[in-house]
N, C-alpha and C. Protein backbone atom coordinates (compact mmCIF):
# COMPACT_ATOMS: atom_id res chain seq x y z
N UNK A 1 0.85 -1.17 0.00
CA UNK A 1 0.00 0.00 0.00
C UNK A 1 0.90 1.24 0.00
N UNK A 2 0.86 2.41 -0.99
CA UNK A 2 1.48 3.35 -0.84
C UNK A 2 -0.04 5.11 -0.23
N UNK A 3 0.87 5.56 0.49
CA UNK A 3 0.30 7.06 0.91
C UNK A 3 0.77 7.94 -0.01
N UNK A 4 -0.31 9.15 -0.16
CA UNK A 4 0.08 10.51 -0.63
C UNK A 4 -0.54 11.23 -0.44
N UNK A 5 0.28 12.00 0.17
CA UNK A 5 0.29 13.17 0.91
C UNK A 5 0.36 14.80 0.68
N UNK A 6 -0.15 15.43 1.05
CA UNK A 6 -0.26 17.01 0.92
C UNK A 6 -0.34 17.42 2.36
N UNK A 7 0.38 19.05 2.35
CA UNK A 7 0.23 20.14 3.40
C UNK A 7 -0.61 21.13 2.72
N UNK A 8 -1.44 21.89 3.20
CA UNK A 8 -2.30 22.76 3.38
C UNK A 8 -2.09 24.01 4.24
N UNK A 9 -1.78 25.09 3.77
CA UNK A 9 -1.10 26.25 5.15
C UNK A 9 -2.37 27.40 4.37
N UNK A 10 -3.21 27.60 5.98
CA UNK A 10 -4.22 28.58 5.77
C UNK A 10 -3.24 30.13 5.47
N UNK A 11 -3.83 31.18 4.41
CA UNK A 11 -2.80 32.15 3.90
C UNK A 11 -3.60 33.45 4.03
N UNK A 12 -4.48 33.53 5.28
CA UNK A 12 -5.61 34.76 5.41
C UNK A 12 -7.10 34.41 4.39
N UNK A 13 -7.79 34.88 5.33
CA UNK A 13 -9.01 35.08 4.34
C UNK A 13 -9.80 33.54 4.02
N UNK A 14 -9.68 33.28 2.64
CA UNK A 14 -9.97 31.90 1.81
C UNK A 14 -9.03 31.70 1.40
N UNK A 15 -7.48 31.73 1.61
CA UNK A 15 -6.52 31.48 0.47
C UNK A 15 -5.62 30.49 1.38
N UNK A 16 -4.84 29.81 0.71
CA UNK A 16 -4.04 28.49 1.20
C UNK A 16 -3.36 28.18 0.38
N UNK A 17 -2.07 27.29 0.94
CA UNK A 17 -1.00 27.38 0.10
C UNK A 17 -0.90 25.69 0.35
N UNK A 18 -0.81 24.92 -0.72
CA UNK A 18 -1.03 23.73 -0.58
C UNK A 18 -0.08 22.68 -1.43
N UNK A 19 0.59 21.92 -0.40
CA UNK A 19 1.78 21.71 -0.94
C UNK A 19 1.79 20.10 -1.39
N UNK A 20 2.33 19.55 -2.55
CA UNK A 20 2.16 18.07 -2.53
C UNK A 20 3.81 17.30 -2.77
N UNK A 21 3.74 17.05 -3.24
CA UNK A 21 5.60 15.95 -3.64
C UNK A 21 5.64 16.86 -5.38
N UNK A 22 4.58 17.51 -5.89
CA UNK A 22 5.27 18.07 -6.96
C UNK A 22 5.10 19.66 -6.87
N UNK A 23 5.13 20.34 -6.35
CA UNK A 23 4.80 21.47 -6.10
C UNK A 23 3.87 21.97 -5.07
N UNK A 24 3.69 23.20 -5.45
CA UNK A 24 2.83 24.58 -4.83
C UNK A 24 1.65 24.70 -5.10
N UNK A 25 0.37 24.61 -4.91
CA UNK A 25 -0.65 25.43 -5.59
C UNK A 25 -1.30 26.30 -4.36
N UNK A 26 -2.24 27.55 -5.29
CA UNK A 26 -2.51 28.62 -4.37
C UNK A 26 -4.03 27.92 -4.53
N UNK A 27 -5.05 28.34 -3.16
CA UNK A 27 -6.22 28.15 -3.45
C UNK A 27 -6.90 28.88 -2.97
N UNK A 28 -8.16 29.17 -3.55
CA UNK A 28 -8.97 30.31 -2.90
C UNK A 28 -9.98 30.55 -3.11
N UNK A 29 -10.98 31.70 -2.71
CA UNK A 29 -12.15 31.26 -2.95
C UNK A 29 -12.87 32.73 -4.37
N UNK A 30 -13.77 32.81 -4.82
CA UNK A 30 -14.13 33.68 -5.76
C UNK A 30 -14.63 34.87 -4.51
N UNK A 31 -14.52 36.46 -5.00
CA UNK A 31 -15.24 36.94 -4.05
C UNK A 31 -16.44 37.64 -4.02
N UNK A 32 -16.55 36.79 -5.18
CA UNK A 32 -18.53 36.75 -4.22
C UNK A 32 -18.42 35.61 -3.79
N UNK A 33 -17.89 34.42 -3.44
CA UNK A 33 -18.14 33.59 -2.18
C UNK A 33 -17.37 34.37 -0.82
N UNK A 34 -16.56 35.45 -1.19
CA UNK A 34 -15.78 35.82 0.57
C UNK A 34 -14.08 36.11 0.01
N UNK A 35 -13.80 35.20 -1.11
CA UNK A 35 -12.06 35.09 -1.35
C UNK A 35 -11.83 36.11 -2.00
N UNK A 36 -10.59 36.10 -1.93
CA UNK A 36 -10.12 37.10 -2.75
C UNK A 36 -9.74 36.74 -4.29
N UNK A 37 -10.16 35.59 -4.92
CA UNK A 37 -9.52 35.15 -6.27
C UNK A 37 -8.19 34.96 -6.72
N UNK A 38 -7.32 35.07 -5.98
CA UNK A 38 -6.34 34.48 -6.13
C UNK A 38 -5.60 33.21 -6.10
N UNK A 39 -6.12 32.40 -6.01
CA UNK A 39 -6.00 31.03 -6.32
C UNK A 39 -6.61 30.26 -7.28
N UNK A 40 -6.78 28.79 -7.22
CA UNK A 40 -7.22 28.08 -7.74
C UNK A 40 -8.91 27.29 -6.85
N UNK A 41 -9.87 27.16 -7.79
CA UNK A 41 -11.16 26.31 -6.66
C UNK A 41 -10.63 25.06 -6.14
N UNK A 42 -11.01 25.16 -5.27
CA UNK A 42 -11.22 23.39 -4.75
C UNK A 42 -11.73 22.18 -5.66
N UNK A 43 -12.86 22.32 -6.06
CA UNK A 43 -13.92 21.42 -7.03
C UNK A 43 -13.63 21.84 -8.20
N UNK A 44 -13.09 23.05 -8.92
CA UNK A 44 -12.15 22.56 -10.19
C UNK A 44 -10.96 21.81 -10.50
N UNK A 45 -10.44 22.02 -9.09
CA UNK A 45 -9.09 21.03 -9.04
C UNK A 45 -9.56 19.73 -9.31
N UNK A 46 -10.58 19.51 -9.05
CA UNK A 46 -10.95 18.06 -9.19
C UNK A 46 -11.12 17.72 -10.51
N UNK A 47 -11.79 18.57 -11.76
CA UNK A 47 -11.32 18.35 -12.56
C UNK A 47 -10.17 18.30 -13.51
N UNK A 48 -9.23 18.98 -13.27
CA UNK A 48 -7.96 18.68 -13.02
C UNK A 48 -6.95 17.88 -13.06
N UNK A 49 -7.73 16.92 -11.94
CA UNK A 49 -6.93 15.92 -11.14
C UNK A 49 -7.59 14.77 -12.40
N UNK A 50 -8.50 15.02 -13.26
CA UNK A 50 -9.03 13.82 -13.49
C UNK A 50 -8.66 14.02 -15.25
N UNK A 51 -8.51 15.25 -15.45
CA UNK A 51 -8.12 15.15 -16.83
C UNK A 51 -6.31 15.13 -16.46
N UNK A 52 -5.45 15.45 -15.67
CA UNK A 52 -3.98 14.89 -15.72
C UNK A 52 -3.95 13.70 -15.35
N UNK A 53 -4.82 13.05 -14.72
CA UNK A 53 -5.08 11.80 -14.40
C UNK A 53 -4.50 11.02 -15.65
N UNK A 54 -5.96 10.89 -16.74
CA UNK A 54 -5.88 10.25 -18.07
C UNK A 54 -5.38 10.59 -18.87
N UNK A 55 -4.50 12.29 -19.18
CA UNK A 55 -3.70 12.99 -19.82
C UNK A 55 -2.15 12.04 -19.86
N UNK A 56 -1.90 11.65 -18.64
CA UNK A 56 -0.88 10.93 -18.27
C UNK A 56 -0.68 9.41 -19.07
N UNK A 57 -1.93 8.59 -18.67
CA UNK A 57 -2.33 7.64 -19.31
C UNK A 57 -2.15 7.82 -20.84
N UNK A 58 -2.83 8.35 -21.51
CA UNK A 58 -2.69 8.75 -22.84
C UNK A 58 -1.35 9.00 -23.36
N UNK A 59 -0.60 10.15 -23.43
CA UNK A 59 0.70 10.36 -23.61
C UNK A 59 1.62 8.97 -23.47
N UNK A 60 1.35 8.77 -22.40
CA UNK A 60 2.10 7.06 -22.27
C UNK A 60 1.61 6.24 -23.67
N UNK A 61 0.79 5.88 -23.30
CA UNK A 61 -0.09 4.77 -24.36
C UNK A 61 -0.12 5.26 -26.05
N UNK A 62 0.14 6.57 -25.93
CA UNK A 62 0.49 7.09 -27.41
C UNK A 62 1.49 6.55 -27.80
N UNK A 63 2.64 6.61 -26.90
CA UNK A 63 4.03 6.14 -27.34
C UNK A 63 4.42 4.95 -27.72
N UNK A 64 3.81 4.11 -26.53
CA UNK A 64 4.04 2.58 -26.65
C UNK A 64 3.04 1.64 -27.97
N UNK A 65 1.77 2.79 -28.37
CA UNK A 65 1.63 1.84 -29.16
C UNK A 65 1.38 2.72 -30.52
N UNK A 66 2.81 3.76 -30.69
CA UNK A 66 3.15 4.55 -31.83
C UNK A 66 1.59 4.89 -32.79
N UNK A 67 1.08 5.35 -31.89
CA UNK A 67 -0.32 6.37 -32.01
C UNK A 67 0.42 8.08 -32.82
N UNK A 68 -0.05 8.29 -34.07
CA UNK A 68 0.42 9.20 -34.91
C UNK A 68 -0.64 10.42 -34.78
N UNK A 69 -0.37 11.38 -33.35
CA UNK A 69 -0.86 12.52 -33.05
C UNK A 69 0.51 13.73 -33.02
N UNK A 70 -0.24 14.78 -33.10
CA UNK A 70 0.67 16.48 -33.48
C UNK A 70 0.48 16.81 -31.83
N UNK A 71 -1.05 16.50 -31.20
CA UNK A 71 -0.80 17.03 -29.73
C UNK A 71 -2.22 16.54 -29.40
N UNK A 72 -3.02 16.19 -28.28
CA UNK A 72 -3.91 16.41 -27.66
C UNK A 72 -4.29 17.48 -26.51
N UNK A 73 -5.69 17.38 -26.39
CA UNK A 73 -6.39 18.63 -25.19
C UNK A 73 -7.70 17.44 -24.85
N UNK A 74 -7.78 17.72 -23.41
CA UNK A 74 -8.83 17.23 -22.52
C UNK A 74 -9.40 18.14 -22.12
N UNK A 75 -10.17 18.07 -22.08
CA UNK A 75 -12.05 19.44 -21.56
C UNK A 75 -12.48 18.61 -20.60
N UNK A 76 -12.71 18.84 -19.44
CA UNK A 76 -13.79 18.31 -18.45
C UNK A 76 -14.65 19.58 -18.38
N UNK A 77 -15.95 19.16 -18.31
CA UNK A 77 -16.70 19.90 -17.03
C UNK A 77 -17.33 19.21 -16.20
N UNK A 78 -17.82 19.37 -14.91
CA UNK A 78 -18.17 19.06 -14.30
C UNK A 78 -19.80 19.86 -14.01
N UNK A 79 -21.31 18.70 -13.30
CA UNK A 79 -22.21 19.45 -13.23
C UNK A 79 -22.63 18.92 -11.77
N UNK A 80 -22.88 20.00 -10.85
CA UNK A 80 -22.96 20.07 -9.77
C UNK A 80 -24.63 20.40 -9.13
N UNK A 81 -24.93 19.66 -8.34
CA UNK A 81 -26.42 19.47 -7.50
C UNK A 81 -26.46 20.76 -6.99
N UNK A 82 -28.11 20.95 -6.94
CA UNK A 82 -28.65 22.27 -6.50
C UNK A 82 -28.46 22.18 -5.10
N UNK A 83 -28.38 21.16 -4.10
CA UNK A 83 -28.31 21.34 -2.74
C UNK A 83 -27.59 22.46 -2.23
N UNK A 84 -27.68 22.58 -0.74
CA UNK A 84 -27.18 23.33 0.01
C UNK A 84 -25.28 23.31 -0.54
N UNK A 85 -25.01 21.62 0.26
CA UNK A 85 -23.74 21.17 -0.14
C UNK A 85 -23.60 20.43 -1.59
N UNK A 86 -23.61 21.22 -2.41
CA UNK A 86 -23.00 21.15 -3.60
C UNK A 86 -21.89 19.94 -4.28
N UNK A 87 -22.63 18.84 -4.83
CA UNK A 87 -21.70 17.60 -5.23
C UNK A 87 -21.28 17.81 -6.88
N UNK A 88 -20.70 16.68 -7.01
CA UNK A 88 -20.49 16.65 -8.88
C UNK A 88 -21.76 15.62 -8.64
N UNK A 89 -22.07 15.48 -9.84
CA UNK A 89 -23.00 14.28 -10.41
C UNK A 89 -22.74 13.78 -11.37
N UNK A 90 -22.64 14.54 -12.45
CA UNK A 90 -22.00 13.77 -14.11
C UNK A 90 -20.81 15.07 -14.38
N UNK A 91 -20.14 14.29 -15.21
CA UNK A 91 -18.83 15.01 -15.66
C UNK A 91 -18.75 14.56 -17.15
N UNK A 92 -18.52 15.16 -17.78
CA UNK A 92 -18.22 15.29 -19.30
C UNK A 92 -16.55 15.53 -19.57
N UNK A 93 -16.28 14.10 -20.10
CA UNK A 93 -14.82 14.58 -20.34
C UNK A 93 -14.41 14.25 -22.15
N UNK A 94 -14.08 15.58 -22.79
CA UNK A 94 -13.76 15.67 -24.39
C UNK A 94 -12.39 15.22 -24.69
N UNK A 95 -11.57 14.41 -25.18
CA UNK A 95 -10.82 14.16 -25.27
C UNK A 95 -10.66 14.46 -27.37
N UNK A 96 -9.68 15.85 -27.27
CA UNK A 96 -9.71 16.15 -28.56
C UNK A 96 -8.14 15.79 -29.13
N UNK A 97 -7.82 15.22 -30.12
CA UNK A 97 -6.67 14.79 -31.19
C UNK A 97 -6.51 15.21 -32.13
N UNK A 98 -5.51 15.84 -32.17
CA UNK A 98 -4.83 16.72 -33.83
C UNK A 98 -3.68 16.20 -34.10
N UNK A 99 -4.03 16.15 -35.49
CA UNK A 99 -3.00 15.57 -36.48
C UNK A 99 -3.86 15.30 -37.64
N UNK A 100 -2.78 14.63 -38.64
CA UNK A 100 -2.49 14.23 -40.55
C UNK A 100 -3.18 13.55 -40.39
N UNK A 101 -2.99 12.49 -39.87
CA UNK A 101 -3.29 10.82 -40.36
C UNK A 101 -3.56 10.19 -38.83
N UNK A 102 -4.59 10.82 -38.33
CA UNK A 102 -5.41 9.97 -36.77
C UNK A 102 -5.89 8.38 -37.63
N UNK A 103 -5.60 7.83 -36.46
CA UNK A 103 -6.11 6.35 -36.42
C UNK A 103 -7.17 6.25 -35.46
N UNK A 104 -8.35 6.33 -35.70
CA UNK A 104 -9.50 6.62 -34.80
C UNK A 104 -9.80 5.50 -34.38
N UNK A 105 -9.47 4.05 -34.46
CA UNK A 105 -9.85 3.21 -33.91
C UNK A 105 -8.37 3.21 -32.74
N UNK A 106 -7.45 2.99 -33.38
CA UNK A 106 -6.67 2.91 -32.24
C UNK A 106 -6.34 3.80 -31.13
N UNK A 107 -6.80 5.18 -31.28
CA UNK A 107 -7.12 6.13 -30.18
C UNK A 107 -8.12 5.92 -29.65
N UNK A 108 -8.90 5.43 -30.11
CA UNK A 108 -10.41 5.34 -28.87
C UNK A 108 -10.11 3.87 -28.36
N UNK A 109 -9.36 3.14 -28.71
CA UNK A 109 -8.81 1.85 -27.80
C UNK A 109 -7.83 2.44 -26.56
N UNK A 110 -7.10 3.44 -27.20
CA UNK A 110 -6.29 4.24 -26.00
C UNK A 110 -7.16 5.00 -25.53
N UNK A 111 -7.83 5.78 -25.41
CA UNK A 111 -8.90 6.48 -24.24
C UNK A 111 -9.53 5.11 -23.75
N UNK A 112 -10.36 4.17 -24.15
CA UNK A 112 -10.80 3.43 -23.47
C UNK A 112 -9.91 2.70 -22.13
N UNK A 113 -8.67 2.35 -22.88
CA UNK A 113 -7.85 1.91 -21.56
C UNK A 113 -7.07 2.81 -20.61
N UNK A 114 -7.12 4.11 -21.03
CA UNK A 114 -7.13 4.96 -19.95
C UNK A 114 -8.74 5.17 -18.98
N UNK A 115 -9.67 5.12 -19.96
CA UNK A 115 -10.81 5.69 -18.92
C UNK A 115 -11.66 4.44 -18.07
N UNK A 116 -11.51 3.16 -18.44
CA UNK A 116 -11.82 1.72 -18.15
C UNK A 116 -10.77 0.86 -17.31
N UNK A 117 -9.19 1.48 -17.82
CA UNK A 117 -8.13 0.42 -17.08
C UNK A 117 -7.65 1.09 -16.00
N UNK A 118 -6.69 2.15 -16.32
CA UNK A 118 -5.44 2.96 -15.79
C UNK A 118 -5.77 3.91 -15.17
N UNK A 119 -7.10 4.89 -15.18
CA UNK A 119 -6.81 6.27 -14.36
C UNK A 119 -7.27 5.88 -13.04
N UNK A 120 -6.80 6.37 -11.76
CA UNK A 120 -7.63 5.63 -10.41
C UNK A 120 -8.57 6.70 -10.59
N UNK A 121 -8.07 8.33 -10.81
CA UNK A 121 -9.17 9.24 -10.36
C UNK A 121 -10.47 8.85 -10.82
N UNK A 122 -10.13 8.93 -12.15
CA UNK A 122 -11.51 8.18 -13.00
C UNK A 122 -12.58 7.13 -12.39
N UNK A 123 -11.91 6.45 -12.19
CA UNK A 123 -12.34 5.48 -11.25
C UNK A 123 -12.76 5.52 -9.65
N UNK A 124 -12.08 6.67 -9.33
CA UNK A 124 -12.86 6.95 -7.65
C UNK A 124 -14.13 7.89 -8.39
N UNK A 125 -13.43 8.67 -9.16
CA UNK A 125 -14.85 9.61 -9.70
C UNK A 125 -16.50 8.40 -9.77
N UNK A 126 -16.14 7.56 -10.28
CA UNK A 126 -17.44 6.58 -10.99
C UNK A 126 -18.31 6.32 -9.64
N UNK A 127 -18.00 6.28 -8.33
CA UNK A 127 -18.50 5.75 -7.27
C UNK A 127 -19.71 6.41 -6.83
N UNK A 128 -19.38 8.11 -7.55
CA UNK A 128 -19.92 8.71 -6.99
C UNK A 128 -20.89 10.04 -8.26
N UNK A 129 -20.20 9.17 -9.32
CA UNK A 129 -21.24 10.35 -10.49
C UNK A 129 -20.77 9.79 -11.63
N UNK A 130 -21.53 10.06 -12.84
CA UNK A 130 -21.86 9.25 -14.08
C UNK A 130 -20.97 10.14 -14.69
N UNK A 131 -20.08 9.61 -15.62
CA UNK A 131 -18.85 10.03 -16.37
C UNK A 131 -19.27 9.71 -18.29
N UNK A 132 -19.22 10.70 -18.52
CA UNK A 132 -19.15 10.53 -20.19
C UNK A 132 -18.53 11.09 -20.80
N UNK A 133 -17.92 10.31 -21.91
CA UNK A 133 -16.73 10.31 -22.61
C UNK A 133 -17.18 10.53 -23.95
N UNK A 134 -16.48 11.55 -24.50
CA UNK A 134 -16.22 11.94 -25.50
C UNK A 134 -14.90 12.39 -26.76
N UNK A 135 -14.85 11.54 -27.88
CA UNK A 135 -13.85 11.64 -28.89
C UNK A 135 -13.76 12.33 -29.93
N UNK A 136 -12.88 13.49 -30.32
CA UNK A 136 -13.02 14.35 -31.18
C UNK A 136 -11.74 14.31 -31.93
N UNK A 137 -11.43 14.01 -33.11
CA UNK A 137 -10.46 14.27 -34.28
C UNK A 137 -10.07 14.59 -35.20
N UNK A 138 -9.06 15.79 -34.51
CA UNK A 138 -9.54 17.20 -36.25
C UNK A 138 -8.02 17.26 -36.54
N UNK A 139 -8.00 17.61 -37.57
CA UNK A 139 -7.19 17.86 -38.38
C UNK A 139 -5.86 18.98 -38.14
N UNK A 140 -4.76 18.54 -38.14
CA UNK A 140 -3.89 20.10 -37.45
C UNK A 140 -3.47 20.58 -38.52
């Protein structure tokens, strides 16, 4: 079993300085919630966490199975419950590919085994809200 870990240092106000094994991030709140905007949200980080998640996955899996892309971009959004306390519920994640000569079957075999095998976030995400996936391949 491995741990990972983050520090969190309150920085006045809504803002915090939050530290992990790869860096810094600032966080904070918008101010019409109270913050001052200088950071990053909480619950966007989460999308974030879930498109570097499979961003990671991908890039890998491009390589190893000489997938002929110029660059990719991941879009999440996330849609959040009217309650008081505010959840995700479904998330929409676009997974877009540029290049000459896309192989559209063998990229959507690589998103699939990123979004089905390899990402954990992905996968803690599912426990708790309906995830849909989307493939887009245009031309660079």
């Amino acid at each position: 079993m491995s741990t990972t870990k983050s520090h969190t240092k309150w920085l006045g106000g809504l803002a915090f300085a939050s530290t992990n094994p790869g860096g810094v991030v600032r966080i904070d709140a918008s101010v019409e919630q109270g913050g001052s905007d200088s950071g990053l949200r909480p619950k966007s980080m989460m999308l974030n966490s879930l498109a570097g998640c499979s961003a990671m996955d991908i890039a890998n899996l491009v390589g190893k199975m000489r997938a002929e892309i110029d660059t990719f971009t991941i879009d999440v959004e996330g849609d959040l419950t009217d309650e008081e306390v505010q959840t995700f519920h479904t998330f929409r994640v676009t997974y877009n590919f540029f290049g000459a000569n896309l192989d559209e079957a063998k990229l959507e075999k690589i998103v699939h085994m990123s979004t089905d095998k390899y990402c954990g976030v992905m996968a803690m995400f599912r426990h708790f809200a309906k995830i849909e996936i989307k493939i887009n391949y245009l031309a660079s």
